[in-house]
Protein backbone atom coordinates (compact mmCIF):
# COMPACT_ATOMS: atom_id res chain seq x y z
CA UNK A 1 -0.43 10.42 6.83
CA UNK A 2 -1.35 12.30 9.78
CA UNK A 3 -1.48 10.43 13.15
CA UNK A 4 -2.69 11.05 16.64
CA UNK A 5 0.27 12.35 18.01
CA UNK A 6 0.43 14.96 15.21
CA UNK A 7 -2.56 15.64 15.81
CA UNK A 8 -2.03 16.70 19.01
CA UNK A 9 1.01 18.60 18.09
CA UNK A 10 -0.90 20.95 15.84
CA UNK A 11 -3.09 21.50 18.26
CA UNK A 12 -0.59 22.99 20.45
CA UNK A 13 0.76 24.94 17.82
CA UNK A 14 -2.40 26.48 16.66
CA UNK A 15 -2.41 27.25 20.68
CA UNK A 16 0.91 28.48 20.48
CA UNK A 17 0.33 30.86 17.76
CA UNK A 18 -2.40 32.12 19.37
CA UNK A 19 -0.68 33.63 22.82
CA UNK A 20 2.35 34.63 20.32
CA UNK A 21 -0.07 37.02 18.23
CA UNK A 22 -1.20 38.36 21.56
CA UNK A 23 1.87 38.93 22.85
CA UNK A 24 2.68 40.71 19.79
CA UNK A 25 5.68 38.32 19.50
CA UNK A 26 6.96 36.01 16.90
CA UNK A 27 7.73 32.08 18.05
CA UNK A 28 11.25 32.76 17.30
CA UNK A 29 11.32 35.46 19.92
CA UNK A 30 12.79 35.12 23.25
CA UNK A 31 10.11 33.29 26.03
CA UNK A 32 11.13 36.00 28.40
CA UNK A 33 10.77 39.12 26.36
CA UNK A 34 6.52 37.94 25.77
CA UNK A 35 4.27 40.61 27.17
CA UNK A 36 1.74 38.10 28.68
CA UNK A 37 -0.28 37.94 31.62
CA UNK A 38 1.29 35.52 34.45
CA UNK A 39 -1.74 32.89 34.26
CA UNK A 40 -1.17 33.00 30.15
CA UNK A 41 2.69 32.94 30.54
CA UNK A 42 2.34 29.99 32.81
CA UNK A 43 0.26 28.45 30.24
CA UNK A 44 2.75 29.12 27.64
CA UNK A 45 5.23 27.85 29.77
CA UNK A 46 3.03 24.50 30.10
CA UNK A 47 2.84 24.69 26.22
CA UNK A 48 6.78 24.34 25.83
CA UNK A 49 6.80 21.04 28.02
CA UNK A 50 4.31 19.31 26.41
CA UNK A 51 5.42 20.16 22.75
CA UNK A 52 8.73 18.71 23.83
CA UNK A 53 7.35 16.05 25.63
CA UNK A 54 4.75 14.87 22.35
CA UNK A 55 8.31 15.39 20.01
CA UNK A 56 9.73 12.70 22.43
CA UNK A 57 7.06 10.19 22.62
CA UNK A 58 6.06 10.47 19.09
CA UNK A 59 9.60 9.90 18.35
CA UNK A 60 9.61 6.82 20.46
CA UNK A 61 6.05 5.76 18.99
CA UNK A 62 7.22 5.83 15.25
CA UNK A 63 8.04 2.13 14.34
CA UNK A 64 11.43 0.94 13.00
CA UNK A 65 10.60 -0.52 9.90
CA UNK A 66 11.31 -4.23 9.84
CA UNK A 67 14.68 -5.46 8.41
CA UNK A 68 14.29 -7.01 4.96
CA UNK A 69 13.11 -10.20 4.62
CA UNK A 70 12.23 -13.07 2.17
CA UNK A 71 10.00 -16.08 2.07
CA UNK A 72 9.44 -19.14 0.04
CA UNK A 73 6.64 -18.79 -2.38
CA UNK A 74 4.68 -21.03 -4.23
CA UNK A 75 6.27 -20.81 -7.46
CA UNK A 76 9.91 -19.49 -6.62
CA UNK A 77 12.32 -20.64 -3.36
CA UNK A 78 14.94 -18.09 -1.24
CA UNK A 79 17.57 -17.21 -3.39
CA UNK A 80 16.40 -18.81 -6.57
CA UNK A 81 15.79 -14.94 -7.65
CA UNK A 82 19.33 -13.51 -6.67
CA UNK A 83 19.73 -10.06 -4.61
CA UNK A 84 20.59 -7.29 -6.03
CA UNK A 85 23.70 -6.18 -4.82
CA UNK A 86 21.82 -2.54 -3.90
CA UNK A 87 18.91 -4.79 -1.82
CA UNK A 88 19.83 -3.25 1.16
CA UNK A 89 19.66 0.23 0.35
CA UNK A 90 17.64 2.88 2.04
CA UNK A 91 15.16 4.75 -0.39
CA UNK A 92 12.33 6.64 -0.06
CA UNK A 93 10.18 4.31 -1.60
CA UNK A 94 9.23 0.38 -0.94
CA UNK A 95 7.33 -1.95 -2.77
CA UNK A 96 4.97 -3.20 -0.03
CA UNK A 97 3.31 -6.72 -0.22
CA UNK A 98 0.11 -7.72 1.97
CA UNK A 99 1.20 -11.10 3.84
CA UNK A 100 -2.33 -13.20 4.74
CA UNK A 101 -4.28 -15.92 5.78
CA UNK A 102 -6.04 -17.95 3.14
CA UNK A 103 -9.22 -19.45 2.93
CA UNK A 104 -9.02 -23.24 3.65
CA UNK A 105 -9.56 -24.43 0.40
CA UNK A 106 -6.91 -22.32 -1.11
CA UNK A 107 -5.27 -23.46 -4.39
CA UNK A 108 -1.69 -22.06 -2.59
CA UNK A 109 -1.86 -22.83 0.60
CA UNK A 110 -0.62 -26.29 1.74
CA UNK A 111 -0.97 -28.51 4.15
CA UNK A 112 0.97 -27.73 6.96
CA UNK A 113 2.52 -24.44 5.65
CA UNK A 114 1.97 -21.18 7.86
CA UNK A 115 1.22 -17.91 5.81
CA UNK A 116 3.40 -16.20 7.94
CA UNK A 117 6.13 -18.20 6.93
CA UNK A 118 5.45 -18.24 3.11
CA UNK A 119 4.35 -20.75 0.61
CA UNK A 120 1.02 -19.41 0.87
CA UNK A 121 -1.63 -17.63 -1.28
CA UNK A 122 0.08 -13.90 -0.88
CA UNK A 123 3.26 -15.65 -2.27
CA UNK A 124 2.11 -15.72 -5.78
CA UNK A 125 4.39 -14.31 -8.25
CA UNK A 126 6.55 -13.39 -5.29
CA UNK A 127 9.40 -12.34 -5.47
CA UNK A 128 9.77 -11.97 -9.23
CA UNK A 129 7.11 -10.12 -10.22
CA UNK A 130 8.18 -7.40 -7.71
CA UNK A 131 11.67 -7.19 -8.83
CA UNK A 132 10.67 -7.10 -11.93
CA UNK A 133 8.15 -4.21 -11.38
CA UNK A 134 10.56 -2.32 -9.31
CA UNK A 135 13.38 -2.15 -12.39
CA UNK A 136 10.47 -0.65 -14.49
CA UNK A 137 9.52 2.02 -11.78
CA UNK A 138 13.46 2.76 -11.33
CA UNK A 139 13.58 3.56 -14.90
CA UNK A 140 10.10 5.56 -15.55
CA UNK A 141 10.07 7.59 -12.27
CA UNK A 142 12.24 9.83 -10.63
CA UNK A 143 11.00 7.66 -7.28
CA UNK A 144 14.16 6.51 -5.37
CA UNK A 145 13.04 2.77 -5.30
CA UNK A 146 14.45 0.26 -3.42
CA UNK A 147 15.40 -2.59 -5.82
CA UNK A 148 13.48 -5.62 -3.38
CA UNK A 149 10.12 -5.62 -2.15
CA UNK A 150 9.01 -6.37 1.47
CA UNK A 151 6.30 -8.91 2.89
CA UNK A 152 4.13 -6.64 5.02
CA UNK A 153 2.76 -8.67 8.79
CA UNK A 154 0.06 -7.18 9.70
CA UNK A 155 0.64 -8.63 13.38
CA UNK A 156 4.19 -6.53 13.17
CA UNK A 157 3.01 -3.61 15.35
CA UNK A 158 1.89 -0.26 13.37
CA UNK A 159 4.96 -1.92 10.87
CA UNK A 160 2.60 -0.90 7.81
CA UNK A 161 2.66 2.65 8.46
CA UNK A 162 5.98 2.77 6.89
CA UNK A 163 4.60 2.00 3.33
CA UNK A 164 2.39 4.13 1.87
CA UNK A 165 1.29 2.12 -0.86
CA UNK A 166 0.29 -1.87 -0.35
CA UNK A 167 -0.30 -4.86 -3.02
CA UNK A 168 -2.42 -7.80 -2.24
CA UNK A 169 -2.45 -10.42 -4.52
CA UNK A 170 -4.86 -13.81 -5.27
CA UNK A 171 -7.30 -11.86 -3.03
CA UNK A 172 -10.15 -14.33 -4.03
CA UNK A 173 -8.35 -16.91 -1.23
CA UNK A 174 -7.54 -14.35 1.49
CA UNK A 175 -8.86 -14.46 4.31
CA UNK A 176 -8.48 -11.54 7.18
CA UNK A 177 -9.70 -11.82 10.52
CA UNK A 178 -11.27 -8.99 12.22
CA UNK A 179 -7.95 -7.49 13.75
CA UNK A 180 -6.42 -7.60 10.58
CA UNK A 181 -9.18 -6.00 8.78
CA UNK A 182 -9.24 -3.28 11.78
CA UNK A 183 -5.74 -2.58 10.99
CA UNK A 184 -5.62 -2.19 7.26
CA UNK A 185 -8.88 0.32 7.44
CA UNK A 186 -6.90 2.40 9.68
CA UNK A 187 -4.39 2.47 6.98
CA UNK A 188 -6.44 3.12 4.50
CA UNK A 189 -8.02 6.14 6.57
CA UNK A 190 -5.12 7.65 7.43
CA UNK A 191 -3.87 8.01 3.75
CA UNK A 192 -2.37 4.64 2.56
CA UNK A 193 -3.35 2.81 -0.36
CA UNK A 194 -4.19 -1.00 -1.37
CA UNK A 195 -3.86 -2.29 -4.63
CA UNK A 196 -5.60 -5.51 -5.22
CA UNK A 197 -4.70 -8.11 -7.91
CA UNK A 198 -5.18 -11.14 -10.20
CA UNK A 199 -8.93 -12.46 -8.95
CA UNK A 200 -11.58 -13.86 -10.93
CA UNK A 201 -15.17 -14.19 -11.60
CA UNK A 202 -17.76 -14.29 -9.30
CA UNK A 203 -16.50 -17.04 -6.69
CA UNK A 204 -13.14 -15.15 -5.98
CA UNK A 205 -15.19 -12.15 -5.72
CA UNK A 206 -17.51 -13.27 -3.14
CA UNK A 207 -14.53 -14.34 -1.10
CA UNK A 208 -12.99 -11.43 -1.74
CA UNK A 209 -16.11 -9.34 -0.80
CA UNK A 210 -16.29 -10.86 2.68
CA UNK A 211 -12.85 -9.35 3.88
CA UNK A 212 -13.52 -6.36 2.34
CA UNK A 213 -16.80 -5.72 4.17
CA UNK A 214 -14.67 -6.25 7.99
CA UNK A 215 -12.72 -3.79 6.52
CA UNK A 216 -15.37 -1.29 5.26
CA UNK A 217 -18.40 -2.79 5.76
CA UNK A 218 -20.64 0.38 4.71
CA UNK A 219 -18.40 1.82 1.49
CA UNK A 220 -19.12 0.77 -1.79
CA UNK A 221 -17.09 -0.78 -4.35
CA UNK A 222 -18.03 1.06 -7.55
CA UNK A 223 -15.95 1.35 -11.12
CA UNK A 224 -13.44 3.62 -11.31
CA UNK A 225 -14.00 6.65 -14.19
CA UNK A 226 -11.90 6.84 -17.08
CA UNK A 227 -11.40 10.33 -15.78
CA UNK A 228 -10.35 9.56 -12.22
CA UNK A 229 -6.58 11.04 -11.51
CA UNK A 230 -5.97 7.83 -11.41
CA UNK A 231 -5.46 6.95 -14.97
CA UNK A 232 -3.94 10.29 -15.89
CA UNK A 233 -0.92 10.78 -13.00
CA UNK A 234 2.07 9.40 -15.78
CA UNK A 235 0.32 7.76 -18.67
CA UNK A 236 -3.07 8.51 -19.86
CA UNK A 237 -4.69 5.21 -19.89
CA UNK A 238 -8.45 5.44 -21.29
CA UNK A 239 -7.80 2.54 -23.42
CA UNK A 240 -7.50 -0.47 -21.04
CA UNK A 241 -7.70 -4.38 -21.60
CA UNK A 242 -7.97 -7.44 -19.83
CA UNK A 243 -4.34 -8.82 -18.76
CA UNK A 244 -4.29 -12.73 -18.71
CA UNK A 245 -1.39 -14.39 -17.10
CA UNK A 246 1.33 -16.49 -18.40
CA UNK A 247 -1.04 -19.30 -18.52
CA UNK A 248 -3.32 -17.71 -20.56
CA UNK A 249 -0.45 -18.02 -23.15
CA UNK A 250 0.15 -21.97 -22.50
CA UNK A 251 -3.66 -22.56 -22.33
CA UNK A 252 -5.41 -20.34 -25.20
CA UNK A 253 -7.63 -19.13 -22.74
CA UNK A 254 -7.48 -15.79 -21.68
CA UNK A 255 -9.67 -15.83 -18.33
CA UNK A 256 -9.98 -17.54 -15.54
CA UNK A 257 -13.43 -18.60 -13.86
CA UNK A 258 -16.21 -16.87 -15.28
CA UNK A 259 -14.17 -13.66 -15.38
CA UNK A 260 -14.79 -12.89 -19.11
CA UNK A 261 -14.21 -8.69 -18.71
CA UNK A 262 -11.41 -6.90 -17.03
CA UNK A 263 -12.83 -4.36 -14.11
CA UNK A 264 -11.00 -1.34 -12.48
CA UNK A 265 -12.84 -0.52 -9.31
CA UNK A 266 -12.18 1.14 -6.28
CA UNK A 267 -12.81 2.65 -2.96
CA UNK A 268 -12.75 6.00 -2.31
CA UNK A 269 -12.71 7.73 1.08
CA UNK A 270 -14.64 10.71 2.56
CA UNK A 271 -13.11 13.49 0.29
CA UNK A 272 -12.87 11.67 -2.90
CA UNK A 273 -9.52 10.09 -2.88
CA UNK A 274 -8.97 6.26 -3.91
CA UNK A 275 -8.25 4.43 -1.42
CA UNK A 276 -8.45 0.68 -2.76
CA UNK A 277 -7.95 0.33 -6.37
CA UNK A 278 -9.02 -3.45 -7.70
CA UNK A 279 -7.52 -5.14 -10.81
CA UNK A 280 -10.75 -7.70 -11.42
CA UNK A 281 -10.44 -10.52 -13.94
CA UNK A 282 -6.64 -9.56 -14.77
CA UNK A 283 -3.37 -10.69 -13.81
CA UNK A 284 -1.11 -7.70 -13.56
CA UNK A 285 1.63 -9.86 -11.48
CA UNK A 286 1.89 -12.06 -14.20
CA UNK A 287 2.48 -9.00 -16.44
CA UNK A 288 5.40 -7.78 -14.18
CA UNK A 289 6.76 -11.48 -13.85
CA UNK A 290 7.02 -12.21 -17.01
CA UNK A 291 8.01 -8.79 -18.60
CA UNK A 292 11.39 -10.52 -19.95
CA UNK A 293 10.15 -13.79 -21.84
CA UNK A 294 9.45 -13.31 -25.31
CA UNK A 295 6.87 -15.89 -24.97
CA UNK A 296 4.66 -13.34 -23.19
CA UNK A 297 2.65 -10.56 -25.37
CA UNK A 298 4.48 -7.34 -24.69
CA UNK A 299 1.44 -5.10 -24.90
CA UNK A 300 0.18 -7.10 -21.45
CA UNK A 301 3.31 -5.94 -19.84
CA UNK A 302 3.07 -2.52 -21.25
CA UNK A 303 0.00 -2.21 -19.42
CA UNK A 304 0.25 -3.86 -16.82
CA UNK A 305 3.47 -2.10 -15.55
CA UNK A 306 1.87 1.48 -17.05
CA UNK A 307 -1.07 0.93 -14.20
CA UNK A 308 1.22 0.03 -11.42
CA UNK A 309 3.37 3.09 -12.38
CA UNK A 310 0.32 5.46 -12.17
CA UNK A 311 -0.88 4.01 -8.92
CA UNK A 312 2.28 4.91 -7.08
CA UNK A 313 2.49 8.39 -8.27
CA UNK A 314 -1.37 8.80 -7.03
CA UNK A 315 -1.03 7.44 -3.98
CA UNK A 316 1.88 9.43 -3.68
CA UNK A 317 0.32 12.38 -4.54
CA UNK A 318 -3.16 11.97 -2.97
């Protein structure tokens, strides 16, 4: 992702290279030894401060990324999913997961109960399905994964800007004020990517729809091609279903709402790349979280961990 500061440092460089072709000179030659004109070899001179003045402040800009962390979730407390014993390692890869506010009415959200302290709508699944997910990705990539996922706060300064690659879940009950819908469209600009999960029908999507319009209020959500990248990074994945939950398998009923068809849509920015990918009228958290019970149809989990895989590599890769 390319930020202001690097910005500005290329612009120097391109500067840079510019008095170094005059000069007949290569940047690895001595300063001294460059046949410049005194205003030029002033400038040059200038040049050198500020490239190792923007290396200093751009070091101090770049965010620590927050320690690991866990919260209790609507479905699972702390520790009732144990820790890896490799939780804390450092990798070059994180499972990132979009904390939020929910709508009032919100089937997990509960009186009382902060979403920045858990138990809230982003919770669901949390933190099995992640753990889950992540031994998959471990075992089909060549990605150096850490083993535990981390709850993303968008109110943790420029925090997100460590994590290339962000899941949102029950996004029919979220509910993102303007700052934080500021924040994630920078993200999403500067070359991060949001995967959105497990709504339904045409009441979560209006909800739905409102955030996403502070976030991009003039780009359109449209269906994603069977030939989009997308679908062809790792597995080729033309043939796609609608993934029902765990429920679906207690209740018969493989949809929620009025969701009857599964949808893959997206967002793409200015030069064609995805930037929001939607799973609409499936539950692919409920695919990852239940990957191990034999209860659970295995061809949902196939899938469902099959997509996740493929939208990691793109957004790696894109």
């Amino acid at each position: 992702m390319l930020f202001s500061g690097q910005a500005q440092t290329m612009s120097f460089v391109k500067f840079a290279a510019s008095l170094f072709k005059e000069a007949g000179a290569t940047p690895a030659g001595p300063f001294r030894k460059l046949c410049l004109s005194p205003i030029k070899r002033r400038a040059a001179a200038a040049l050198i401060t500020g490239l190792t003045v923007l290396t200093a402040v751009h070091a101090v800009q770049r965010t620590t990324p927050q320690p690991f962390r866990e919260y209790p979730g609507d479905e699972y407390r702390v520790s009732q999913i144990p820790l890896p014993p490799d939780y804390n390692e450092k990798t070059e890869w994180v499972f990132a997961r979009l904390m939020y506010p929910s709508i009032p009415d919100a089937g997990f959200r509960h009186a009382g109960w902060d979403w920045r302290t858990g138990h809230s709508s982003w919770t669901n699944d949390y933190p099995r399905a992640d753990r889950h997910f992540l031994e998959a990705v471990r075992r089909l990539t060549r990605l150096q994964v850490r083993s535990v996922e981390q709850p993303i706060n968008l109110e943790d300064k420029d925090d997100v800007y460590n994590y290339p690659w962000l899941y949102a879940v029950f996004v029919g009950e979220w509910d993102l004020t303007d700052a934080q819908a500021k924040i994630i469209r920078e993200y999403l600009l500067r070359g991060g990517f949001l995967m959105c999960d497990d709504f339904w029908g045409t009441v979560d999507w209006a909800i739905f729809n409102q955030s996403m319009k502070r976030i991009f209020p003039d780009r359109a959500i449209v269906e994603i091609p069977d030939n989009d990248p997308i679908f062809h990074t790792v597995y080729d994945l033309d043939d796609r279903y609608q993934v029902p939950g765990e429920w679906a398998v207690r209740t018969g009923v493989p949809f929620r709402n009025d969701g009857y068809v599964a949808h893959w849509r997206g967002i793409y920015d200015d030069k064609g790349r995805l930037m929001v990918a939607l799973a609409f009228n499936s539950d692919l958290g409920d695919s990852w979280e239940w990957a191990d019970y034999p209860g659970y149809p295995e061809q949902y989990s196939a899938l469902g961990v099959r997509i996740g895989v493929n939208y990691i590599i793109y957004s790696m890769t894109h």
